[in-house]
N, C-alpha and C. Protein backbone atom coordinates (compact mmCIF):
# COMPACT_ATOMS: atom_id res chain seq x y z
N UNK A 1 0.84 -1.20 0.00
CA UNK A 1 0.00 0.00 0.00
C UNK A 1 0.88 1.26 0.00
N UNK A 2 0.44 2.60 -0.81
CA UNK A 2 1.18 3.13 -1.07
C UNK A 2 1.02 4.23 0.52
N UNK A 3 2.46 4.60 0.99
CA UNK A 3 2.77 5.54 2.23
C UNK A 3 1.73 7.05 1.61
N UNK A 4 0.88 7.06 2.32
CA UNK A 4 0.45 8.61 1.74
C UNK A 4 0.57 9.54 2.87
N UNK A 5 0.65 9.28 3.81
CA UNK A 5 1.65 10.38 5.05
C UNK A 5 2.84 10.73 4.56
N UNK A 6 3.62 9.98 4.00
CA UNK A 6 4.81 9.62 3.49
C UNK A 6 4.96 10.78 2.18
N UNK A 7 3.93 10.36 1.57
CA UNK A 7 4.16 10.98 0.02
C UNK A 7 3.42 12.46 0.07
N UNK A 8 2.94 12.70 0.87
CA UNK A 8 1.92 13.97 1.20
C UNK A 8 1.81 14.91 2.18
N UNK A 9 2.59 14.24 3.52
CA UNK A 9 2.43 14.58 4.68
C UNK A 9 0.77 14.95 5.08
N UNK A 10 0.88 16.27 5.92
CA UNK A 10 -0.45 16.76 6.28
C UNK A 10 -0.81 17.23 5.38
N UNK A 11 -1.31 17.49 3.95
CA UNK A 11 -1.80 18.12 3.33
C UNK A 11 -2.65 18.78 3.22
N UNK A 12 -3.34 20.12 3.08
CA UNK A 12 -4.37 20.71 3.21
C UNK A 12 -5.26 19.72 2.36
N UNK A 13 -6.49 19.19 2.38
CA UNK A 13 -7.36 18.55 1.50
C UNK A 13 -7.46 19.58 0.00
N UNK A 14 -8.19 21.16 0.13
CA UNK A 14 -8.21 22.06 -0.50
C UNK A 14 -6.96 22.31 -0.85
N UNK A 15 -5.76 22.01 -0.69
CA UNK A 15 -4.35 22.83 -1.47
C UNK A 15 -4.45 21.21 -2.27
N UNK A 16 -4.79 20.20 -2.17
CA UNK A 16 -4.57 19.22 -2.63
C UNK A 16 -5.32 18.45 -3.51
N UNK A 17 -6.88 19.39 -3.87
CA UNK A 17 -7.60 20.00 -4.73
C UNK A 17 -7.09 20.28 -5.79
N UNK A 18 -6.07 21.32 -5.64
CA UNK A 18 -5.03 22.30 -6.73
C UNK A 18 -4.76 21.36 -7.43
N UNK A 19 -4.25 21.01 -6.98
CA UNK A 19 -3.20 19.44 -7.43
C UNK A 19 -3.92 18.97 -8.35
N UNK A 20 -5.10 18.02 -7.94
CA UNK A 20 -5.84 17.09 -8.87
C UNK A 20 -6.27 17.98 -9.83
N UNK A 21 -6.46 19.42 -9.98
CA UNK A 21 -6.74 20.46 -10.72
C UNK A 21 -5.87 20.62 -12.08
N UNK A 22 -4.68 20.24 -11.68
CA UNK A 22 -3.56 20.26 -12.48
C UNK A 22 -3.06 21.98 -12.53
N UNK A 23 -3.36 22.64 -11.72
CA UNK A 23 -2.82 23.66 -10.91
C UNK A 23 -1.34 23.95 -10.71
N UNK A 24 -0.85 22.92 -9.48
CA UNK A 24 -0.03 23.16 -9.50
C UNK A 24 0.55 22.30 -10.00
N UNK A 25 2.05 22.26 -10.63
CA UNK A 25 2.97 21.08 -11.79
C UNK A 25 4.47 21.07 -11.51
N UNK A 26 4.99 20.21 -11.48
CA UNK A 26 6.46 20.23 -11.23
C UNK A 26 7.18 21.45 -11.84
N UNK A 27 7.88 22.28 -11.44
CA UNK A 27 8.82 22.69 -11.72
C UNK A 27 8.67 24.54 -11.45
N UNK A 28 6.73 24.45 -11.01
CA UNK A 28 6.56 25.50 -10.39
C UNK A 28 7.35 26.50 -9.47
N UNK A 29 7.33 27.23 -8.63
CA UNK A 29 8.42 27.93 -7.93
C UNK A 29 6.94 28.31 -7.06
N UNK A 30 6.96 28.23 -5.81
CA UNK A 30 5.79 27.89 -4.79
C UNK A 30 6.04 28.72 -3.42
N UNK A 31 5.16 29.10 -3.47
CA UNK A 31 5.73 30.24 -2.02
C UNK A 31 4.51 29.83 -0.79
N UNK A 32 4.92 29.37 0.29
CA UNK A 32 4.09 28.93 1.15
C UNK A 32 4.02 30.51 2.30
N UNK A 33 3.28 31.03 2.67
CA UNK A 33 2.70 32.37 3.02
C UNK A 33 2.51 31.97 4.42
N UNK A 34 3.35 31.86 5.55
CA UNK A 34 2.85 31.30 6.87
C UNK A 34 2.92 29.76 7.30
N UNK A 35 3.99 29.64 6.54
CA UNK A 35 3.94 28.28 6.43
C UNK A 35 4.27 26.92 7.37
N UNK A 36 4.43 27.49 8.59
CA UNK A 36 4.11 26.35 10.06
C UNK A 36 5.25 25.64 9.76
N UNK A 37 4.76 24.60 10.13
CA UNK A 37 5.89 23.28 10.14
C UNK A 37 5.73 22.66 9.12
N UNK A 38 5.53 23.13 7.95
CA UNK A 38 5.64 22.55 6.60
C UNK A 38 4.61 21.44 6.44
N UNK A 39 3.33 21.45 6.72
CA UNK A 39 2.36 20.26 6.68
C UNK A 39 1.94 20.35 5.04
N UNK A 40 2.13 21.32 4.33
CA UNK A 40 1.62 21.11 3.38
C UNK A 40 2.46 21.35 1.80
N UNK A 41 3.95 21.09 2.92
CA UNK A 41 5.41 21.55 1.78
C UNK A 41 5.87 19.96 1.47
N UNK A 42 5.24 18.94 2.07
CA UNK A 42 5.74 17.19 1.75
C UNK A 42 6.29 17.13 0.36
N UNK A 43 4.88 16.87 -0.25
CA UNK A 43 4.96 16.63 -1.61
C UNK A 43 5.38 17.27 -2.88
N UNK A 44 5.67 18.99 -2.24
CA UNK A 44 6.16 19.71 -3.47
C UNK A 44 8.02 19.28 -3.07
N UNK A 45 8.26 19.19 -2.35
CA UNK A 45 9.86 19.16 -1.62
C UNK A 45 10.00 17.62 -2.59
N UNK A 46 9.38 16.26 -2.58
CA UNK A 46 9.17 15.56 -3.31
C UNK A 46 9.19 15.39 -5.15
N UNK A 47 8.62 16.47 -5.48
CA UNK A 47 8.43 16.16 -6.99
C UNK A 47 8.60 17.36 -7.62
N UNK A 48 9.51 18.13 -7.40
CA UNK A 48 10.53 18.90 -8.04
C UNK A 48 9.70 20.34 -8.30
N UNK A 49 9.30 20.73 -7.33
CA UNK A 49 8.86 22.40 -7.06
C UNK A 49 10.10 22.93 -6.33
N UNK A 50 10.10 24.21 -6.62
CA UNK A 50 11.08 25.03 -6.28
C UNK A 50 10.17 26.14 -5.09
N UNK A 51 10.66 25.47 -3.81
CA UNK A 51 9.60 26.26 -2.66
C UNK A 51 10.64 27.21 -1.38
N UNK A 52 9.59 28.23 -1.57
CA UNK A 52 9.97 28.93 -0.70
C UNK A 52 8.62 29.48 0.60
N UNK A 53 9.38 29.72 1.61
CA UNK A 53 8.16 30.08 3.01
C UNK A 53 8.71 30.95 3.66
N UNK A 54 7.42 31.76 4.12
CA UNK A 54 8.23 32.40 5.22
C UNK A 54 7.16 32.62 6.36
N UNK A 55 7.85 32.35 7.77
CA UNK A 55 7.05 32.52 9.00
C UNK A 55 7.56 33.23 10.20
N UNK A 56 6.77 34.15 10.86
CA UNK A 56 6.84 34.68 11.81
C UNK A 56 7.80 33.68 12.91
N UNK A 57 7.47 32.81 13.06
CA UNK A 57 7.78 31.64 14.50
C UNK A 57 9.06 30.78 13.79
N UNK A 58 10.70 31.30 14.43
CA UNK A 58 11.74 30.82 14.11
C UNK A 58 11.43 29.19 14.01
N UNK A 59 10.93 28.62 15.33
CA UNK A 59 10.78 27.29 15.06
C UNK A 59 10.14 26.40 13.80
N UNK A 60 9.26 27.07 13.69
CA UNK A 60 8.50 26.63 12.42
C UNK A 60 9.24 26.70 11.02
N UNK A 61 10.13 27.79 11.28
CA UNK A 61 10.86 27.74 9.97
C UNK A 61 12.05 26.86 9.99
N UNK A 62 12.59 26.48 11.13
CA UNK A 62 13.92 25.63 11.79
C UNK A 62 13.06 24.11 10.89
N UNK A 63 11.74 23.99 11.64
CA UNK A 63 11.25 22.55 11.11
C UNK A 63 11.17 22.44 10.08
N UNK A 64 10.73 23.70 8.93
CA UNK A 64 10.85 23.87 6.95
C UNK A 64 11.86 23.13 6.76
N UNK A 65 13.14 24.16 7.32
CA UNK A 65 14.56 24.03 6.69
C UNK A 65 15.12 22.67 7.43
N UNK A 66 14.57 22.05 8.29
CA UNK A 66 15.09 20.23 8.39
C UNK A 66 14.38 19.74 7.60
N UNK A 67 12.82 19.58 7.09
CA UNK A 67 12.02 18.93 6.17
C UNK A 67 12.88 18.97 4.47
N UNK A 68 13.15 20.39 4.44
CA UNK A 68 13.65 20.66 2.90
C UNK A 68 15.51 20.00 3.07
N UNK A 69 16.20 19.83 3.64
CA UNK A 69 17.32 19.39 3.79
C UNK A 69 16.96 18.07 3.34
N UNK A 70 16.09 17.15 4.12
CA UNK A 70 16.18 15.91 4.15
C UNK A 70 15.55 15.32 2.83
N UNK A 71 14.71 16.21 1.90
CA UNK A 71 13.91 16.20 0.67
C UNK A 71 14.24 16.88 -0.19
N UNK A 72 14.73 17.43 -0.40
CA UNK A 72 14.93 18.73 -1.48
C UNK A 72 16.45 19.72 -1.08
N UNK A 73 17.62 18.96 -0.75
CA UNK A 73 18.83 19.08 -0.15
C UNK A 73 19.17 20.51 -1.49
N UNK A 74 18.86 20.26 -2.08
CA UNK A 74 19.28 21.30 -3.29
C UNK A 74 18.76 23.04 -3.31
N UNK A 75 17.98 23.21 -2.14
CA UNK A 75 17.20 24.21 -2.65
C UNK A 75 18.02 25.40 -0.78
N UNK A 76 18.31 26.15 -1.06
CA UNK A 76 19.36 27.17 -0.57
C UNK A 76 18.03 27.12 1.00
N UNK A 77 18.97 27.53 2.12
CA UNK A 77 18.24 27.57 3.34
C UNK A 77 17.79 28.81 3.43
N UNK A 78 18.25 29.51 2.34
CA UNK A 78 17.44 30.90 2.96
C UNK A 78 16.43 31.21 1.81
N UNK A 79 16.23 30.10 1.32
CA UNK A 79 14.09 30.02 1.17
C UNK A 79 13.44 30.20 1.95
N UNK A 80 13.66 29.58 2.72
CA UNK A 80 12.79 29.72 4.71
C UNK A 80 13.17 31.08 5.18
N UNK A 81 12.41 31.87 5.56
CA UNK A 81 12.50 32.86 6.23
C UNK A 81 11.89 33.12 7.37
N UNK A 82 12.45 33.31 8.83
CA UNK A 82 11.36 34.22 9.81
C UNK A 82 11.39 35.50 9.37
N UNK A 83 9.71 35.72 9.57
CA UNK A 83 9.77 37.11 8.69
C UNK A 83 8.16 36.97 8.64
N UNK A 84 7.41 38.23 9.26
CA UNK A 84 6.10 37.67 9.13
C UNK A 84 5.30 38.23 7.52
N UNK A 85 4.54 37.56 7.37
CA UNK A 85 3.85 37.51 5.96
C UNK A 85 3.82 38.84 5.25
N UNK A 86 3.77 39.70 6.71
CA UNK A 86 3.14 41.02 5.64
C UNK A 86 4.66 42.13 5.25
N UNK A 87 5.88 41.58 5.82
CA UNK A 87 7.07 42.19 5.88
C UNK A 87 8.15 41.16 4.95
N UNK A 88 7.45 39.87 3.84
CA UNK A 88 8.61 39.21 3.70
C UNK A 88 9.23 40.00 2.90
N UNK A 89 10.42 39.69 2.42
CA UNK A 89 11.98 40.37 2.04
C UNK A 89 11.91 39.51 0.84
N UNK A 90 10.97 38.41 0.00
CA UNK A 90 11.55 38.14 -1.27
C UNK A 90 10.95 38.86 -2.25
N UNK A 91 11.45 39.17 -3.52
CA UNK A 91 11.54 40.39 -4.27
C UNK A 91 9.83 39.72 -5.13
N UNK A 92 9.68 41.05 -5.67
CA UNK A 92 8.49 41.22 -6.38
C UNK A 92 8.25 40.17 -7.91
N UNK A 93 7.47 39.64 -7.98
CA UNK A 93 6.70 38.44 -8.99
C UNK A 93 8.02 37.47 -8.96
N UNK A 94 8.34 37.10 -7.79
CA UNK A 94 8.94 36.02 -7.53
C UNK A 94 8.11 34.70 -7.12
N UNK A 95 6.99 34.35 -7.20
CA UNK A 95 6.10 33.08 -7.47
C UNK A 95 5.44 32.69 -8.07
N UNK A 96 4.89 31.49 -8.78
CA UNK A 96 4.69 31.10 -9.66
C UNK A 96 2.70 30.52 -9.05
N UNK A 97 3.11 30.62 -7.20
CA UNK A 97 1.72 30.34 -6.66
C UNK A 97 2.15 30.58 -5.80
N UNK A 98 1.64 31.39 -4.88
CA UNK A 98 1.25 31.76 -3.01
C UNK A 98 0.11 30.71 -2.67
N UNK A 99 0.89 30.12 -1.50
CA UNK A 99 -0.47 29.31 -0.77
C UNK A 99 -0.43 30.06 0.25
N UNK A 100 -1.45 30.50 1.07
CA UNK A 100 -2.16 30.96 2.23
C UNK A 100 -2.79 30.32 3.33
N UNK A 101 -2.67 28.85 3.63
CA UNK A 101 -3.70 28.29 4.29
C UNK A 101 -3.97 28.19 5.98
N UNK A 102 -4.82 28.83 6.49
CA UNK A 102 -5.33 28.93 8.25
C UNK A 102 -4.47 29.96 8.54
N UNK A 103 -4.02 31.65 8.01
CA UNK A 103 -3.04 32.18 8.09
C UNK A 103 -3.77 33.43 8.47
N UNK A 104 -4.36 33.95 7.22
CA UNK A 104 -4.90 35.42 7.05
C UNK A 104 -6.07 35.58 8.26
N UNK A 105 -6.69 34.65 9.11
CA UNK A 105 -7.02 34.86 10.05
C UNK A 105 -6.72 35.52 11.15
N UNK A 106 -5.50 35.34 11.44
CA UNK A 106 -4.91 35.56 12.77
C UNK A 106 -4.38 37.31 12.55
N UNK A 107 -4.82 38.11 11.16
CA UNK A 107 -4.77 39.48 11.17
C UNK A 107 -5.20 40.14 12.85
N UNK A 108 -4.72 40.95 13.37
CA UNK A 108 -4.70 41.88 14.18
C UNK A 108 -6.51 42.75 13.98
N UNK A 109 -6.01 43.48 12.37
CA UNK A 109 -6.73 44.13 12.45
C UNK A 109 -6.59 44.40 10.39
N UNK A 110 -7.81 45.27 10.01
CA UNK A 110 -7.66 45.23 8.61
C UNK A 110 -6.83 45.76 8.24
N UNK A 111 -6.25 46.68 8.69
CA UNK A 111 -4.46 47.08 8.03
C UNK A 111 -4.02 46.29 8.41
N UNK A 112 -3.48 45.27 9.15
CA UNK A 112 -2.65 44.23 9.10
C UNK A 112 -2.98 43.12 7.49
N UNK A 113 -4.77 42.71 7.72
CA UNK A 113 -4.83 42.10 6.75
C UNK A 113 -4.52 41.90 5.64
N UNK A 114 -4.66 43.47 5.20
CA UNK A 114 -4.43 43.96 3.81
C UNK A 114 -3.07 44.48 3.51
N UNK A 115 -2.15 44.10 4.26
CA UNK A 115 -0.83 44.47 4.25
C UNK A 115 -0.60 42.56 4.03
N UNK A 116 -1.20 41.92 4.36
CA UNK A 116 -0.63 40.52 4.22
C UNK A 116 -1.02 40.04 2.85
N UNK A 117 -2.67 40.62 2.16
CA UNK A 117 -2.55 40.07 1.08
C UNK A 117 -1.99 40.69 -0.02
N UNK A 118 -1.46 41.88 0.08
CA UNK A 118 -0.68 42.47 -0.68
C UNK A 118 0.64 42.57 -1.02
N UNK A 119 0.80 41.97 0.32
CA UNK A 119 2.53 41.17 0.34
C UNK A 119 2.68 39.92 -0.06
N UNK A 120 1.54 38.98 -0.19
CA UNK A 120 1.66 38.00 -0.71
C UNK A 120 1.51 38.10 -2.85
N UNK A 121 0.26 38.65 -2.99
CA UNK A 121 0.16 39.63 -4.76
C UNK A 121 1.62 39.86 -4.74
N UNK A 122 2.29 40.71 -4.29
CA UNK A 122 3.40 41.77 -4.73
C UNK A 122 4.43 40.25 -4.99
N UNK A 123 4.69 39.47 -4.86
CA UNK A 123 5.51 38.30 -4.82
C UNK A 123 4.94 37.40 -5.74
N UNK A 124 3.78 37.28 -6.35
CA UNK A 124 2.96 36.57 -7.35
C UNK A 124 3.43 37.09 -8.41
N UNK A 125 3.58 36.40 -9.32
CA UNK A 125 4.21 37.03 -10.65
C UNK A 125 2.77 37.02 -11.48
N UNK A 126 2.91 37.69 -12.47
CA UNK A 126 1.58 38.14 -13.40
C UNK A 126 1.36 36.70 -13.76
N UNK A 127 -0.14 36.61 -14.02
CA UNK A 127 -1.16 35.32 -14.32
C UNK A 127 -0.45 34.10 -13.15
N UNK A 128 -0.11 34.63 -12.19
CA UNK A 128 0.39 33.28 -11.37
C UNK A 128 -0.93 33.38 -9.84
N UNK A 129 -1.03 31.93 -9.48
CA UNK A 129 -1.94 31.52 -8.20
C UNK A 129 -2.19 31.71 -7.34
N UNK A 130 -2.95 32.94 -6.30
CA UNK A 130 -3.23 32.41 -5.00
C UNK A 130 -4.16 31.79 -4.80
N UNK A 131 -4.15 30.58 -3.60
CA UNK A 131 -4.40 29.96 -2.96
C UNK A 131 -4.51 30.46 -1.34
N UNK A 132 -5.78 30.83 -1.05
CA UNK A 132 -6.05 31.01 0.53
C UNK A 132 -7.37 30.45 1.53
N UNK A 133 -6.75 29.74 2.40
CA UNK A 133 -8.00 29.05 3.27
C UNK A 133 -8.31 30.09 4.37
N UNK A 134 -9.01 30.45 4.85
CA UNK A 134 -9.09 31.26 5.88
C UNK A 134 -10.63 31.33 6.41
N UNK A 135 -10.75 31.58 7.81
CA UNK A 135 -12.04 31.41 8.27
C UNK A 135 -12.50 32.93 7.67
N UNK A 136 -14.28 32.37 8.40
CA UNK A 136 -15.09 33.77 7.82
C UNK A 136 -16.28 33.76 8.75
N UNK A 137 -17.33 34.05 8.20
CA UNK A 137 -18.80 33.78 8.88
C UNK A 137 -19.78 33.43 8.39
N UNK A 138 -19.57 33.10 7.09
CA UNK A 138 -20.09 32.15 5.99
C UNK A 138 -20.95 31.47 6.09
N UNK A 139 -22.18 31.84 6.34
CA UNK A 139 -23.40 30.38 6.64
C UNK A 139 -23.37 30.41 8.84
N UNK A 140 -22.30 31.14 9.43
CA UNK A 140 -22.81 30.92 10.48
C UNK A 140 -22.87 32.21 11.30
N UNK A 141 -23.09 33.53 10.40
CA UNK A 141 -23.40 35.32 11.03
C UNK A 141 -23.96 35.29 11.96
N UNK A 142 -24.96 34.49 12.53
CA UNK A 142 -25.76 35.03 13.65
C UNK A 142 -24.89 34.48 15.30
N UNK A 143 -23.85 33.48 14.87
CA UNK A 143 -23.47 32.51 15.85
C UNK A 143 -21.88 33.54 16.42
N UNK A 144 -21.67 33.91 15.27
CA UNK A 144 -20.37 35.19 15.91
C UNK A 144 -20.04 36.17 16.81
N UNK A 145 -19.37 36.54 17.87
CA UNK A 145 -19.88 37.39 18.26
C UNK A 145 -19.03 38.55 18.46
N UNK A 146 -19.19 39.66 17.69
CA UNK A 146 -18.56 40.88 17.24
C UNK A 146 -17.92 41.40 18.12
N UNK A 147 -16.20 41.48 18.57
CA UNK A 147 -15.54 42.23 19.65
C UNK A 147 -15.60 44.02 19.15
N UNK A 148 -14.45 44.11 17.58
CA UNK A 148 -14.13 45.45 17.34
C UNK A 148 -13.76 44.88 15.43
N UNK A 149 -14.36 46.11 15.06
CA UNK A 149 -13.69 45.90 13.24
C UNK A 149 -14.41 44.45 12.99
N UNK A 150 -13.35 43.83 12.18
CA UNK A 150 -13.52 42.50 11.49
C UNK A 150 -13.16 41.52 12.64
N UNK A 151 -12.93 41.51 13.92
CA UNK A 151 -12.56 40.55 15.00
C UNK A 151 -14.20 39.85 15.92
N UNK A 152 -13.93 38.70 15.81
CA UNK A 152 -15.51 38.12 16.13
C UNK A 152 -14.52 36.93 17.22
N UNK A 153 -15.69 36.89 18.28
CA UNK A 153 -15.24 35.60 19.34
C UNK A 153 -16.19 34.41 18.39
N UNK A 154 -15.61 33.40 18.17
CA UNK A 154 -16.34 31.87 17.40
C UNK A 154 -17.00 31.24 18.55
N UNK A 155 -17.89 30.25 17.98
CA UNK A 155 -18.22 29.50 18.84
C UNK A 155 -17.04 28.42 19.29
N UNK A 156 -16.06 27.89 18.98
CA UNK A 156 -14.95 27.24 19.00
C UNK A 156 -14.27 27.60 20.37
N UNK A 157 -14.54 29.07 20.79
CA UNK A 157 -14.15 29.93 21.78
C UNK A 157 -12.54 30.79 21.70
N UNK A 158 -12.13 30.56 20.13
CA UNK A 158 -11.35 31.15 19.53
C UNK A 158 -11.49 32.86 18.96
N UNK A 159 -10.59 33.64 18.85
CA UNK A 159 -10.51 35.28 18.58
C UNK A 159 -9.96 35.10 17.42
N UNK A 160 -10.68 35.24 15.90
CA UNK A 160 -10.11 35.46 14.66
C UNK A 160 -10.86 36.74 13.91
N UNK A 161 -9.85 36.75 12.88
CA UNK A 161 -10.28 38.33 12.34
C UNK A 161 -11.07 37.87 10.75
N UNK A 162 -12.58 37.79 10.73
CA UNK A 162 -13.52 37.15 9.94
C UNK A 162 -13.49 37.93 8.42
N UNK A 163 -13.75 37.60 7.46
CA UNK A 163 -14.06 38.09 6.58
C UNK A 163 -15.32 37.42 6.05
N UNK A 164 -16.48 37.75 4.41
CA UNK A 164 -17.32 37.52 4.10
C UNK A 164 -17.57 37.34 3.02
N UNK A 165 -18.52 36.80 2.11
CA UNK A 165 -18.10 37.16 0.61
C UNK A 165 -18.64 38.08 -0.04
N UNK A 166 -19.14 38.95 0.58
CA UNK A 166 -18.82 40.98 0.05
C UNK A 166 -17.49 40.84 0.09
N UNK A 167 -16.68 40.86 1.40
CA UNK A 167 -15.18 41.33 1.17
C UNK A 167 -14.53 40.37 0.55
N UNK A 168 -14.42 39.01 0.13
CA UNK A 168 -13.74 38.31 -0.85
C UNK A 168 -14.10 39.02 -1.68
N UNK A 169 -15.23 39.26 -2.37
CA UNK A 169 -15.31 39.68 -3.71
C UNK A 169 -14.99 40.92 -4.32
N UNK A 170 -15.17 41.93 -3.43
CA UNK A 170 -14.64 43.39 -3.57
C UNK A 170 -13.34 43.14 -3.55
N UNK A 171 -12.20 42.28 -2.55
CA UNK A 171 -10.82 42.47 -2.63
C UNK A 171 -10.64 41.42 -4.04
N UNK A 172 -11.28 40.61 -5.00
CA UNK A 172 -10.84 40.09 -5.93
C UNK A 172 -10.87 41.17 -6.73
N UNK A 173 -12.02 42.08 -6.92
CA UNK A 173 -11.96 43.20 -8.08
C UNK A 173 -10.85 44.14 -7.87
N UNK A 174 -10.83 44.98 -6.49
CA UNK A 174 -9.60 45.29 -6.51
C UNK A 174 -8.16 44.89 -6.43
N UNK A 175 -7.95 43.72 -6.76
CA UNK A 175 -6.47 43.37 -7.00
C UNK A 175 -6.85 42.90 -8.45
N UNK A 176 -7.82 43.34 -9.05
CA UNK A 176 -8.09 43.11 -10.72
C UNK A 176 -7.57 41.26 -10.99
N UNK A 177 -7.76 40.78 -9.88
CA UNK A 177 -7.57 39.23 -9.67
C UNK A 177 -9.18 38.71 -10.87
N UNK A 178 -9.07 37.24 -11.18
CA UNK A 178 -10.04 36.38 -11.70
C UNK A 178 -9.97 35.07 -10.91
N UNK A 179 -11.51 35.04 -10.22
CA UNK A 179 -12.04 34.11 -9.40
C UNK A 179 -11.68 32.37 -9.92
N UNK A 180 -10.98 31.84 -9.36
CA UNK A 180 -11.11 30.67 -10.37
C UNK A 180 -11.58 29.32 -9.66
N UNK A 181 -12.25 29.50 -8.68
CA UNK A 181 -13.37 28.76 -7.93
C UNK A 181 -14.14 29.38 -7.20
N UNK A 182 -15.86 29.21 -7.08
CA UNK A 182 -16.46 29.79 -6.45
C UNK A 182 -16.18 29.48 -5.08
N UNK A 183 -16.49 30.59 -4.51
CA UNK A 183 -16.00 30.90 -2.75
C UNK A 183 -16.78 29.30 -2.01
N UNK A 184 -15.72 28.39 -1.25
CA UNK A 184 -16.23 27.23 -1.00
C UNK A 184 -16.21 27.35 0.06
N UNK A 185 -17.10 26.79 1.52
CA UNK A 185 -17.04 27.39 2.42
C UNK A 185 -16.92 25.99 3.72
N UNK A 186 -16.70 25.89 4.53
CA UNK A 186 -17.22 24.72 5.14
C UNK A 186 -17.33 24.70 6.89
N UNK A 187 -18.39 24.55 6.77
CA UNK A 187 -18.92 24.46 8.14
C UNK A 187 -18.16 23.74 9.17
N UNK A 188 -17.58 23.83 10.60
CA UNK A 188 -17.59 22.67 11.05
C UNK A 188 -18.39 22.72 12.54
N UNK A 189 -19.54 21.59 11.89
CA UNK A 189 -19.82 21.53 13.31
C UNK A 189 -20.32 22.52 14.46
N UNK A 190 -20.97 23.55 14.00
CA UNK A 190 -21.07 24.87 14.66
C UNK A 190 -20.11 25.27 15.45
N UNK A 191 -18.88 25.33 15.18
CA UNK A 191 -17.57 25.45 15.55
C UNK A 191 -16.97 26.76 14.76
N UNK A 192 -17.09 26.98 13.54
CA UNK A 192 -16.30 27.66 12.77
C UNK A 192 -16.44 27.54 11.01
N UNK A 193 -16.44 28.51 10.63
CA UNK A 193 -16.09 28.14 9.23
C UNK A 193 -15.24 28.77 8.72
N UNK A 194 -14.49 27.54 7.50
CA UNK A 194 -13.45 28.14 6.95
C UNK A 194 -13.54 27.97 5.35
N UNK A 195 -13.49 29.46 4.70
CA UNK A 195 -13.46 29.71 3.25
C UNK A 195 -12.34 29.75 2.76
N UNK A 196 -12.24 28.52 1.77
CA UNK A 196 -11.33 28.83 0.39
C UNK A 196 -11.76 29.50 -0.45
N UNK A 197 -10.64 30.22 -1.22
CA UNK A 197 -10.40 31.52 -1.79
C UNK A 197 -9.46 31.20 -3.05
N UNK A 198 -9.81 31.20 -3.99
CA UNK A 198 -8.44 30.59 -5.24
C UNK A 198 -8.70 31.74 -6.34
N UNK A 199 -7.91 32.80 -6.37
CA UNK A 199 -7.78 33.79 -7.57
C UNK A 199 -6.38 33.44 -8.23
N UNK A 200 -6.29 34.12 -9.92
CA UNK A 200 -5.28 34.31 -10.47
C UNK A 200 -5.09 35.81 -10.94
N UNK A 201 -3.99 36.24 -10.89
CA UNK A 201 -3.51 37.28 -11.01
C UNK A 201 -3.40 37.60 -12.51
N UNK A 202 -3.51 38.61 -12.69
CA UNK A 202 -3.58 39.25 -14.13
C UNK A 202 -2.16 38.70 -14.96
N UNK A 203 -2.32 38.22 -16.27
CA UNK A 203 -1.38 38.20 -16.78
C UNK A 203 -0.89 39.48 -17.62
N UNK A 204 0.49 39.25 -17.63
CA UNK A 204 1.56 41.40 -18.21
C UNK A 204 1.11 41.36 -19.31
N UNK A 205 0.68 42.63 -19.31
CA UNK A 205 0.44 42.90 -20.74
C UNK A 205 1.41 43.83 -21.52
């Protein structure tokens, strides 16, 4: 039986969507946006993507740069960056796809937000992928309960900074982005919901 921990690690289900999409393809150049302990860097470190991450939490990036050593020995350690999302340091249309996933939540506040998805765009190269999972209130508005701005206490008993699909859709027009799945949303459990988000960026004209 084939190892699929092994060949996949934790994979986001939705980043792994992409995939069967034929989305993302070997030889891509992949920028993971917050990217933890690499749960969802397995399989590109595997089959010849050229990946880069960057995260706030040194440790998390310590665990990237042992994952990518032991898989992908070829690819320079200072792909990994601490460095939080909305301040990274790699240069402009340097990706080929930004993944985003359980990240853009944990915004502060909407200038934080919008400093993160604009730092992630500014690093997307023209007609290239984002990919973002992020909670919202999607099917569960009445169950939220509003601190300040976009910050809601969940029923989960978690503090995240919500968005909706008015504001998905207004921030796709203004980054002159094209929707390339409708806003998918998923309940859990009267716990929380979390919306995927998949735009492409304008190709240069």
């Amino acid at each position: 039986m084939t190892d699929l921990v092994g060949e996949f690690g934790q994979i986001d289900i939705y980043v792994f969507d992409q995939l069967l999409r034929g989305r993302l393809v070997p030889g891509m150049r992949i920028l993971d946006a917050g990217c933890g302990g690499g749960r969802n860097l397995v399989y590109f470190f595997r089959n010849g993507f050229e990946i880069m991450g960057v995260d706030a939490d040194p440790g998390a990036v310590a665990s990237v740069r042992a994952i990518a050593a032991r898989l992908a020995p070829h690819l320079p350690s200072d792909n990994f960056r601490v460095e939080p999302v909305e301040r990274m340091s790699f240069a402009d249309a340097t990706a080929d796809a930004v993944l985003s996933s359980a990240v853009l939540h944990f915004a502060q506040d909407e200038r934080q937000f919008d400093a993160m998805v604009h730092a992630m765009w500014r690093v997307l190269k023209p007609g290239g992928l984002l990919f973002a999972r992020l909670a919202s209130d999607i099917g569960m508005e009445s169950r939220m309960r509003h601190i300040e701005g976009r910050r809601f206490l969940l029923p989960d008993g978690s503090e995240r900074y919500l968005v909706n699909e008015a504001i998905l859709l207004n921030l796709t027009s203004r980054l002159g982005a094209s929707l390339l799945d409708p806003l998918k949303t998923t309940l859990v459990q009267g716990a929380r919901c979390m919306t995927t988000w998949v735009v492409r960026k304008p190709a240069a004209t």
